[in-house]
Protein backbone atom coordinates (compact mmCIF):
# COMPACT_ATOMS: atom_id res chain seq x y z
CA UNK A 1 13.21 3.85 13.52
CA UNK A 2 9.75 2.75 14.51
CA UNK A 3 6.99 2.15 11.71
CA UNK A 4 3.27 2.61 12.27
CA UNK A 5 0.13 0.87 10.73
CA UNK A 6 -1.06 2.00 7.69
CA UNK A 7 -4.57 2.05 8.98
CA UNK A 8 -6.40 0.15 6.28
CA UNK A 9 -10.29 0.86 5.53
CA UNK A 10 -12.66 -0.60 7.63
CA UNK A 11 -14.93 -2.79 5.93
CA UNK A 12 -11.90 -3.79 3.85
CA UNK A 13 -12.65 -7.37 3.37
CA UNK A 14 -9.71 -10.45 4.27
CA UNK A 15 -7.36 -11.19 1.31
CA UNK A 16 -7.07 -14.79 0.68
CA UNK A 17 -3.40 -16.50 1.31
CA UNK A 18 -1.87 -19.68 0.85
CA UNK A 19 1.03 -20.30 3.51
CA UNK A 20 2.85 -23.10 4.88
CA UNK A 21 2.77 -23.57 8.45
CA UNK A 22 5.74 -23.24 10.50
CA UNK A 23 4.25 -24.20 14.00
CA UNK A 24 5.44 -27.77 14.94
CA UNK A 25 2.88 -27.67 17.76
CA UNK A 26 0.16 -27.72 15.06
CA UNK A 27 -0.34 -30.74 12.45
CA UNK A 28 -1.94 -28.65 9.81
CA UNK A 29 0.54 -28.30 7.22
CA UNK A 30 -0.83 -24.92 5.44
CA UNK A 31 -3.24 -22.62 6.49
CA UNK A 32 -5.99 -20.79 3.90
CA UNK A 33 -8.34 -17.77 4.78
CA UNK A 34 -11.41 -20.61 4.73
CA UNK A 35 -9.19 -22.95 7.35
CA UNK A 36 -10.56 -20.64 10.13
CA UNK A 37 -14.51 -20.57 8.44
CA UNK A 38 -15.59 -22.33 11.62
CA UNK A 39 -14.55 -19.18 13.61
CA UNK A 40 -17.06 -16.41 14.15
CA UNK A 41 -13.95 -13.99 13.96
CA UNK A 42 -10.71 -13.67 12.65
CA UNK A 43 -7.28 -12.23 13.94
CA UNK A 44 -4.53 -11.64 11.48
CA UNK A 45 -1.07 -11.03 13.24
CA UNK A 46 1.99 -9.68 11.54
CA UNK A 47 4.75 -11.12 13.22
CA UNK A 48 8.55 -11.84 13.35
CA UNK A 49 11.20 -12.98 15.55
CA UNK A 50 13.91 -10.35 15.88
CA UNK A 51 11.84 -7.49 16.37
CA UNK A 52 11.67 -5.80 19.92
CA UNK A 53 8.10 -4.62 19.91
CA UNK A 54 7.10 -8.38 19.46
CA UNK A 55 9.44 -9.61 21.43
CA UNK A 56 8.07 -7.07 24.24
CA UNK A 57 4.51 -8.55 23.83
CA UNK A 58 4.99 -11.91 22.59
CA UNK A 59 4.24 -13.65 25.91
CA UNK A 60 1.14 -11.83 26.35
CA UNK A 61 -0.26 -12.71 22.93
CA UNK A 62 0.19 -15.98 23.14
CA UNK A 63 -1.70 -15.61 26.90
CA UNK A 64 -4.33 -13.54 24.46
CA UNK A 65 -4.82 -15.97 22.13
CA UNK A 66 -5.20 -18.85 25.25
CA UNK A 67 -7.77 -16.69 26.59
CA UNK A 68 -10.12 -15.84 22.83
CA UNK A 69 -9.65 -18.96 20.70
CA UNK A 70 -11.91 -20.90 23.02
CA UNK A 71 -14.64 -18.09 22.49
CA UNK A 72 -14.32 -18.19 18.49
CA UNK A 73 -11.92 -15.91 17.83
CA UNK A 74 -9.53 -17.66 14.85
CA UNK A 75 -5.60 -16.23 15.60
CA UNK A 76 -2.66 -16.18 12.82
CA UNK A 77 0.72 -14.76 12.87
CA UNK A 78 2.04 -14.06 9.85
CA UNK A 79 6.18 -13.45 9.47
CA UNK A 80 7.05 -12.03 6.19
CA UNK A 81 10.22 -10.24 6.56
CA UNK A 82 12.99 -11.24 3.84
CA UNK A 83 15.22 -13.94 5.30
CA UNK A 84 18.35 -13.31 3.75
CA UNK A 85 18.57 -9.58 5.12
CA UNK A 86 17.24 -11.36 8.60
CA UNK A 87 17.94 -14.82 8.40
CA UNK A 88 16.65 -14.87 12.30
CA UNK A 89 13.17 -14.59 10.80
CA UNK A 90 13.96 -17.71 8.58
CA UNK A 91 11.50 -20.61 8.92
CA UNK A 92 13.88 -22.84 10.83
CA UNK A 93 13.56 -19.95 13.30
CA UNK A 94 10.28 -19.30 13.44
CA UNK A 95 9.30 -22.93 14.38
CA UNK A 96 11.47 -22.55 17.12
CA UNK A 97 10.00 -19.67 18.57
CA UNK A 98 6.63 -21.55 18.21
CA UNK A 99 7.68 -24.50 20.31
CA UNK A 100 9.28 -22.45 22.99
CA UNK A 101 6.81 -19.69 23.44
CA UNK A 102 3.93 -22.30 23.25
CA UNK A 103 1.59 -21.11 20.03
CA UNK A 104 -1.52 -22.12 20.24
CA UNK A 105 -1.97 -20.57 16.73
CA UNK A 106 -0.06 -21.13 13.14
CA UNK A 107 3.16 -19.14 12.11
CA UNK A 108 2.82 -18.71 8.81
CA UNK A 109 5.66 -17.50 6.06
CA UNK A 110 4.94 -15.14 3.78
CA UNK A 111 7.98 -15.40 1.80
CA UNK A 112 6.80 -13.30 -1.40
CA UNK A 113 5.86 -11.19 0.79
CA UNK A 114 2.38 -11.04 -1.44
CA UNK A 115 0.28 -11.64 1.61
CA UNK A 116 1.73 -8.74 3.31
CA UNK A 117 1.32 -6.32 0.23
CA UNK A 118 -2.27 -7.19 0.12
CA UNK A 119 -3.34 -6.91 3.85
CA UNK A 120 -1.11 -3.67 3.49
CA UNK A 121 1.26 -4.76 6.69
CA UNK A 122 3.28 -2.08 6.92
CA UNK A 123 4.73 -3.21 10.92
CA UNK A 124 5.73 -6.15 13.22
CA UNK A 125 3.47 -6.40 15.01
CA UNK A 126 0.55 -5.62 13.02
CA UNK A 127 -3.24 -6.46 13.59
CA UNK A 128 -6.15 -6.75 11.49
CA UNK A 129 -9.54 -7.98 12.89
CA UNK A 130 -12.33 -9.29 10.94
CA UNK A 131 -15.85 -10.16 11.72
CA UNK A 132 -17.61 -13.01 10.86
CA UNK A 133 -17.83 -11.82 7.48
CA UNK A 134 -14.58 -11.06 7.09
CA UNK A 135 -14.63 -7.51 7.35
CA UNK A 136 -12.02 -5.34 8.95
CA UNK A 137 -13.23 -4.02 12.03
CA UNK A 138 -9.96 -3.24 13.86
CA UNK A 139 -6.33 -2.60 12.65
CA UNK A 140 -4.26 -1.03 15.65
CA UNK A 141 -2.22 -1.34 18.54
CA UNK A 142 -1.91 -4.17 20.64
CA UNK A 143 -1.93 -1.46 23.72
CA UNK A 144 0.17 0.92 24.81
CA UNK A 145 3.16 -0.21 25.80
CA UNK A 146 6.47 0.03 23.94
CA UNK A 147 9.75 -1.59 24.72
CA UNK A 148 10.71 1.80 25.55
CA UNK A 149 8.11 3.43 28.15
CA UNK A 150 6.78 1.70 31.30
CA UNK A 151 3.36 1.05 30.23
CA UNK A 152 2.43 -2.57 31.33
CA UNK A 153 1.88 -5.13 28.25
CA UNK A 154 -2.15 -5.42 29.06
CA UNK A 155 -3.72 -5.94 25.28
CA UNK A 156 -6.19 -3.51 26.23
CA UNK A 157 -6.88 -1.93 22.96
CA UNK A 158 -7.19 -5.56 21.09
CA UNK A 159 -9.35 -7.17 24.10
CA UNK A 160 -11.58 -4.27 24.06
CA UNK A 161 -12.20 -4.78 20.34
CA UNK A 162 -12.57 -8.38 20.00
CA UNK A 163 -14.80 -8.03 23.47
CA UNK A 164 -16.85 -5.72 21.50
CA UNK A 165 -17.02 -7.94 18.07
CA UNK A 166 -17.92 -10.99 20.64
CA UNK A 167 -20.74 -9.06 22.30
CA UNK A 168 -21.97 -7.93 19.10
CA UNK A 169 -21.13 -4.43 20.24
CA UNK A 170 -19.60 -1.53 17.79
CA UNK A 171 -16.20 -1.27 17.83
CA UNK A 172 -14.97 2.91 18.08
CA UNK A 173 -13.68 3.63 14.73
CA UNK A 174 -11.12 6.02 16.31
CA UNK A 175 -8.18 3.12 16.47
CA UNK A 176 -4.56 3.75 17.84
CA UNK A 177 -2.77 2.33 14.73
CA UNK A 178 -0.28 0.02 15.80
CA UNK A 179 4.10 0.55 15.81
CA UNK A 180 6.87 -1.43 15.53
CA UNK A 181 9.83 -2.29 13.16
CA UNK A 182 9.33 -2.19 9.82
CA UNK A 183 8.18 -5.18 7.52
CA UNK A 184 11.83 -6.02 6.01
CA UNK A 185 10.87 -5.94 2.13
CA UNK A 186 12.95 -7.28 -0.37
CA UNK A 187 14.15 -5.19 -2.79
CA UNK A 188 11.56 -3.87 -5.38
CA UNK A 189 8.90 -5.48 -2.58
CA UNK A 190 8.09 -1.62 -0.79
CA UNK A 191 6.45 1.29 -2.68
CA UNK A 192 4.63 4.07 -2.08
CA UNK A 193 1.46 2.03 -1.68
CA UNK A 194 2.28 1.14 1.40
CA UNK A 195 2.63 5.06 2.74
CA UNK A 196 0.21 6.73 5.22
């Protein structure tokens, strides 16, 4: 059964985090909220391996984040799902997905699952954009396209914000929250806080 985003506030500012990095490609062993403070924006991802709806637009991301890093925009993927209910999600994992997909960006684990809780991830995958002030300005889809209908994987919906943040344009506060499998929370990890 497909989850949705929980459609945090805008203006919400970034929580902080602390995570180890599981990206080979990348030397930095652990990434901080002030390790991308030389980026004008800011692009939380919620990620995992095993899930279809990332797996449906993982290549495209990674083409996404290619395409924006070079223009300021500071990318993250996140995977906090609990390992030993999905132990393809376990760290091991995730640095292979890195090398073979190519990420340009760091694949972090969240494995208290804190850093999800605070952002209020409620999806895989699930986006929050902040400005330069670390500000939310977008949490939604990616675009429209599902593993499921025949919509082309485009990004629309994320390009046309982070266009808009780069431009200095407003960003429509009428956002298509994003869907996908749920976050897989350990026990005692999901509560009601994390509802609608």
């Amino acid at each position: 059964m497909a989850h949705s985003s929980t459609m945090e506030k805008l203006g919400s500012p970034a929580p902080d985090f602390n995570l180890k990095n599981w990206n080979p490609l990348l030397q930095q062993e652990s990434y901080q909220l002030d390790s991308f403070k030389n980026h004008r924006s800011l692009l939380v991802a919620f990620f995992c391996n095993h899930c279809p709806y990332v797996v449906h637009i993982r290549e495209s991301f990674v083409h996404f984040a290619n395409e924006y890093e070079p223009k300021g925009l500071g990318v993250v993927a996140i995977s906090s799902n609990d390992i030993e209910a999905y132990p393809d999600d376990r760290p091991e994992k995730m640095s292979e997905d890195a090398r073979n997909y190519s990420y340009s960006f760091p694949y972090l684990f969240d494995e208290t699952q804190e850093v999800a809780k605070a952002y209020r991830a409620a999806c895989t995958p699930d986006f929050f954009l902040y400005d330069e002030n670390r500000k939310l300005v977008y949490r939604g889809q990616y675009d429209s396209s599902r593993p499921k209908n025949t919509n082309l994987v485009t990004g629309e919906d994320l390009k046309n914000a982070v266009d808009a943040l780069i431009l200095g344009n407003s960003i429509p506060e009428n956002q298509i929250p994003s869907m996908g499998c749920n976050i897989k929370w350990k026990s005692g990890m999901e509560t009601d806080y994390f509802a609608g």
